[in-house]
C-alpha atoms as a PDB file:
ATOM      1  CA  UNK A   1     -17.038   3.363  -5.159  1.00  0.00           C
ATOM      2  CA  UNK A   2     -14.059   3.117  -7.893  1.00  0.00           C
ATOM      3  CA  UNK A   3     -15.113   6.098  -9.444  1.00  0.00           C
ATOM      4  CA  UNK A   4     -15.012   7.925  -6.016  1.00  0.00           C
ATOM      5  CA  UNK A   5     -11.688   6.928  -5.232  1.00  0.00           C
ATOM      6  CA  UNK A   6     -10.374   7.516  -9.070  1.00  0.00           C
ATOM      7  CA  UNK A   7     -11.704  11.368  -8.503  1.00  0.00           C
ATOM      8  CA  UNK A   8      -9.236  11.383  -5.441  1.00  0.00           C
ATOM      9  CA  UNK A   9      -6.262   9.018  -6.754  1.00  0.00           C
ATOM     10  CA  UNK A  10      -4.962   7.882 -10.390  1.00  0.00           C
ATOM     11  CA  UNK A  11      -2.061   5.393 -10.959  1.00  0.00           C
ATOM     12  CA  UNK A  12       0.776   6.518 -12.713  1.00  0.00           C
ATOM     13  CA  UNK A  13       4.682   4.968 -13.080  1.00  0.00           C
ATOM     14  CA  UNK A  14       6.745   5.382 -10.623  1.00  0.00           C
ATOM     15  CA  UNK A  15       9.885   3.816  -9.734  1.00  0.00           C
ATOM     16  CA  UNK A  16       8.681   0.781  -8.492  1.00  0.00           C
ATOM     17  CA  UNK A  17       6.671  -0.174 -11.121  1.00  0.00           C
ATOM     18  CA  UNK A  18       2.436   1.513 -10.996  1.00  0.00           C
ATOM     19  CA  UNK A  19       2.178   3.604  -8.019  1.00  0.00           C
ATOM     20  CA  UNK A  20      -0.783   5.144  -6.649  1.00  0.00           C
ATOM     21  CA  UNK A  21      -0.828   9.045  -6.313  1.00  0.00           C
ATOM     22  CA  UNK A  22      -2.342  11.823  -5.026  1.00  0.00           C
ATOM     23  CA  UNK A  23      -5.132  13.876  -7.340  1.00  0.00           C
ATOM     24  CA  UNK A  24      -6.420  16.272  -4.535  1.00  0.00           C
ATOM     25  CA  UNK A  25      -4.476  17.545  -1.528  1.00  0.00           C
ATOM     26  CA  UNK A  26      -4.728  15.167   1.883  1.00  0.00           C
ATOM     27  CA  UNK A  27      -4.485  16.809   5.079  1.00  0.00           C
ATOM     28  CA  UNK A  28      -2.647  14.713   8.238  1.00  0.00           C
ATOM     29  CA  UNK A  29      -5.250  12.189   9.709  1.00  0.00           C
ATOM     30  CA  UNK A  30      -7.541  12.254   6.482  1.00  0.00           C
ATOM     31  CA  UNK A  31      -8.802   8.481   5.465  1.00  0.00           C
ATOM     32  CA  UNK A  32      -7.112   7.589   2.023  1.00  0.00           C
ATOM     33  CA  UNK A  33      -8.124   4.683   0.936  1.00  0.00           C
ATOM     34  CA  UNK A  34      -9.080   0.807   1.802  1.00  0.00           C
ATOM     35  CA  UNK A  35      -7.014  -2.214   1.398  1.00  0.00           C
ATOM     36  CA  UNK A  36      -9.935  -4.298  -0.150  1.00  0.00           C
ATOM     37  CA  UNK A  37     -10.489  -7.993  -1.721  1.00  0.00           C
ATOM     38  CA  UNK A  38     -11.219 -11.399  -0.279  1.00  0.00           C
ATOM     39  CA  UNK A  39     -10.973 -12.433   3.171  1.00  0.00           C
ATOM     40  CA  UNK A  40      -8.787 -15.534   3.123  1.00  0.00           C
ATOM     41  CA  UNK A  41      -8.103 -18.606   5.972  1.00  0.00           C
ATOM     42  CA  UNK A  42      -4.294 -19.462   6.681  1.00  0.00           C
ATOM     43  CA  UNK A  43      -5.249 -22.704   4.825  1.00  0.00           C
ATOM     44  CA  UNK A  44      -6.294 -20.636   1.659  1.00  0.00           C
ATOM     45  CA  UNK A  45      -3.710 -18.300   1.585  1.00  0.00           C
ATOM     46  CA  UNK A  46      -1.060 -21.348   1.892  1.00  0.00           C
ATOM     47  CA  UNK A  47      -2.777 -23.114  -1.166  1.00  0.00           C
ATOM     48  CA  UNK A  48      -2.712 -19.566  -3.125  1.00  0.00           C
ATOM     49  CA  UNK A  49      -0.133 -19.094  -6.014  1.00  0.00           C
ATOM     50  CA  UNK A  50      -0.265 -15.660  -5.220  1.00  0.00           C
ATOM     51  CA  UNK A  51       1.923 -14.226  -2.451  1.00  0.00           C
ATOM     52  CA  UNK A  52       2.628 -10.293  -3.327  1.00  0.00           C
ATOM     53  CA  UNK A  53      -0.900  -8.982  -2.426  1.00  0.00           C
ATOM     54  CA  UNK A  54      -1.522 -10.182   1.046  1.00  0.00           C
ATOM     55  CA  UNK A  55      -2.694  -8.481   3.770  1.00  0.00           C
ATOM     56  CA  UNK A  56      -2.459  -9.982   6.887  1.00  0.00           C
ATOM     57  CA  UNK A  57      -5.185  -9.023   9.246  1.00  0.00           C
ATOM     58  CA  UNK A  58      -4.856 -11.183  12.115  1.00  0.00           C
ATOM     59  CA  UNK A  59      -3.855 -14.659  12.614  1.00  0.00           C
ATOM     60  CA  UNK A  60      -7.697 -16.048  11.467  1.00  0.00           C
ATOM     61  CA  UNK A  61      -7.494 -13.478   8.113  1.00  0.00           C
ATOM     62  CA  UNK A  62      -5.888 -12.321   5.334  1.00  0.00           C
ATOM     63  CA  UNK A  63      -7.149 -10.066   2.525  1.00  0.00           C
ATOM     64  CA  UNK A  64      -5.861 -11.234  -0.761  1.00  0.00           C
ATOM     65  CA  UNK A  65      -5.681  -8.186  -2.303  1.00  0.00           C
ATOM     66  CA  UNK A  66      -4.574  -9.006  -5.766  1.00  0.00           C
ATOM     67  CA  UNK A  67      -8.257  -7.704  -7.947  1.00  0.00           C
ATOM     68  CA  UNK A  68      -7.154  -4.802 -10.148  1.00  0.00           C
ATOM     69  CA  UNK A  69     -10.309  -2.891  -8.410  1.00  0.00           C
ATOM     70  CA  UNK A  70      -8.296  -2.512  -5.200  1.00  0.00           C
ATOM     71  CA  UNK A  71      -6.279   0.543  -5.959  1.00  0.00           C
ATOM     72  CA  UNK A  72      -4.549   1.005  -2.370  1.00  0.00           C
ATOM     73  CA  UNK A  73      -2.746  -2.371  -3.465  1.00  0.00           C
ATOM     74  CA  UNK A  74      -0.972   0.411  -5.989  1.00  0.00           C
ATOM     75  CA  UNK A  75       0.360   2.201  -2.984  1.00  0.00           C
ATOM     76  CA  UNK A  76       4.120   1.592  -2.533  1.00  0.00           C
ATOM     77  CA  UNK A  77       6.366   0.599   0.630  1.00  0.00           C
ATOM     78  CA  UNK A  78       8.647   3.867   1.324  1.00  0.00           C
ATOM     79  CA  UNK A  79      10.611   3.826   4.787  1.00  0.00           C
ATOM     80  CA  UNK A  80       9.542   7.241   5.176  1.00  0.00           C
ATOM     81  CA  UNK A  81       5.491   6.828   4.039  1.00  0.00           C
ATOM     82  CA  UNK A  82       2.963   9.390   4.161  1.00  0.00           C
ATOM     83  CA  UNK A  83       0.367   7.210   4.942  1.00  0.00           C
ATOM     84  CA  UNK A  84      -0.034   4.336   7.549  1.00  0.00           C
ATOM     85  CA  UNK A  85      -2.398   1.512   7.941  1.00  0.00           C
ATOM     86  CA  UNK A  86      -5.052   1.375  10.408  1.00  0.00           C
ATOM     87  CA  UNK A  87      -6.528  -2.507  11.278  1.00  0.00           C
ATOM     88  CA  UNK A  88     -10.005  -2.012  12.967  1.00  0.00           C
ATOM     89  CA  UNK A  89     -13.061  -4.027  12.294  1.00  0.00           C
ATOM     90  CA  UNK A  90     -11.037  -6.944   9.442  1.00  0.00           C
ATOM     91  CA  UNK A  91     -10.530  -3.779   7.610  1.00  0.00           C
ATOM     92  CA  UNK A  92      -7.602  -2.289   6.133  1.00  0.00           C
ATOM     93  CA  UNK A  93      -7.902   1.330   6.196  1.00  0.00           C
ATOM     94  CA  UNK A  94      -4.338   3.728   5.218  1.00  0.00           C
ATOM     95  CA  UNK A  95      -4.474   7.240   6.601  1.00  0.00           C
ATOM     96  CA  UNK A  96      -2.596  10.339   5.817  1.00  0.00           C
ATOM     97  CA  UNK A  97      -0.130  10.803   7.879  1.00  0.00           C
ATOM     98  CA  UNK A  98       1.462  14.284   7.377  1.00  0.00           C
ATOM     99  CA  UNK A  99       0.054  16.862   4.015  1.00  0.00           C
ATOM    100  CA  UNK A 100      -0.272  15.066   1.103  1.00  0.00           C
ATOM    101  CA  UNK A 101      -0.099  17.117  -2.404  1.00  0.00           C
ATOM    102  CA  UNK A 102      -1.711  16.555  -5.526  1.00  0.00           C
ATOM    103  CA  UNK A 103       0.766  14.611  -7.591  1.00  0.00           C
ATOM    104  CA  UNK A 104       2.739  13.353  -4.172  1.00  0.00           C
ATOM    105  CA  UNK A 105       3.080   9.105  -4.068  1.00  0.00           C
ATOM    106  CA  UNK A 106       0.503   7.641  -1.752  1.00  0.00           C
ATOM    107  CA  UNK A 107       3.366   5.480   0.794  1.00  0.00           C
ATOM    108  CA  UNK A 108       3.338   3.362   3.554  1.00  0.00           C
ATOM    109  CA  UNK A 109       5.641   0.988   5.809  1.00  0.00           C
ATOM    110  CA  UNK A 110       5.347  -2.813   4.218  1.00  0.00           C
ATOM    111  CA  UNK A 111       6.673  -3.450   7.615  1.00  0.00           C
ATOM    112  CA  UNK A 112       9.617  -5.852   8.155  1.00  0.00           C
ATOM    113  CA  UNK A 113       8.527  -9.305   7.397  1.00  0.00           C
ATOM    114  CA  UNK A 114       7.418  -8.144   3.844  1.00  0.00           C
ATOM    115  CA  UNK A 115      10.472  -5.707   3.356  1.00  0.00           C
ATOM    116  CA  UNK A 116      12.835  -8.611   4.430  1.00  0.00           C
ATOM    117  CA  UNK A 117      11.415 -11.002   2.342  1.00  0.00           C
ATOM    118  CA  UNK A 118      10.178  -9.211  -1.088  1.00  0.00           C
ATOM    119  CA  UNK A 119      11.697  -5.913  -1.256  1.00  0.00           C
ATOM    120  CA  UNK A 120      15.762  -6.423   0.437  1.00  0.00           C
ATOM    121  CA  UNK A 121      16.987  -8.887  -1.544  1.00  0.00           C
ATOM    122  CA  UNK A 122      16.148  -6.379  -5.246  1.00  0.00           C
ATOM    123  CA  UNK A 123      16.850  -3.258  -3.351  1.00  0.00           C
ATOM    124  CA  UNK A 124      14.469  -0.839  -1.942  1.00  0.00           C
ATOM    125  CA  UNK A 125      13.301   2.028  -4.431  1.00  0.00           C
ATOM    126  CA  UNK A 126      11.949   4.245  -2.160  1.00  0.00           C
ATOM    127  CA  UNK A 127      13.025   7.862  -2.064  1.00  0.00           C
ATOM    128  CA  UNK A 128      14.971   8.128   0.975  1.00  0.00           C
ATOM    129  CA  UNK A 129      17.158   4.836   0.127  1.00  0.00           C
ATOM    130  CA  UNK A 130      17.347   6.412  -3.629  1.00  0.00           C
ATOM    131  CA  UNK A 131      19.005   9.247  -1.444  1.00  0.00           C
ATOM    132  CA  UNK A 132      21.561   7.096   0.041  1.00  0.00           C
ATOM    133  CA  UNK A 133      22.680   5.626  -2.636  1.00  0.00           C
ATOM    134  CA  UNK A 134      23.310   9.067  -4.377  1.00  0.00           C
ATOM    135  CA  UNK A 135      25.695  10.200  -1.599  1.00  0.00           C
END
């Protein structure tokens, strides 16, 4: 299954660190990738060390996401994404959600508890607040 998705997406830098890109053209509504890794009580996740890889599914799960092997964790908050994530099932799906060009960053919407409390206080890197602070 890695090898499938590696055909369709690579990692390369990007301004936020690894970022998770594009290697074949995505048209709007096309299935990207899956948020994957273990399922995790609140009880687990509140005696985990790790924090930056969680995926809340509902208030029974949450994926820890942290395994190298799960490439979407690559993908990168942007507060205008291409992609958005789809809960259905306890899975974690993120679809296309306009063109997506080889090369282009795969993006998606954190959402505002994580962007409040891991990405506001360093600054967001994303390409439309790098555009703000430009002007």
């Amino acid at each position: 299954m890695i090898a499938e998705k590696n055909e369709k997406l690579m990692l390369k830098r990007s301004r936020s660190g690894l970022g998770l890109y594009a290697a074949v053209p995505f048209k709007k509504g096309d299935f990207v990738i899956e948020y994957t890794g273990r399922r995790l009580t609140p009880e687990e996740v509140e005696q985990s060390t790790s924090t930056k890889y969680f995926f809340e599914i509902d208030k029974k799960w949450t994926i820890d996401g942290a395994g190298r092997e799960n490439l979407a964790r690559y993908a990168n908050h942007s507060c205008r994404p291409n992609c958005e994530v789809r809960i259905w099932a306890k899975r974690v799906r993120i679809w296309a959600m306009k063109r997506i060009l080889p090369g282009d960053e795969i993006t998606y919407d954190y959402g505002k508890e994580y962007f409040n409390e891991h990405i506001k206080p360093h600054g967001c890197r994303c390409e439309r607040c790098r555009g703000k602070k430009k002007k």
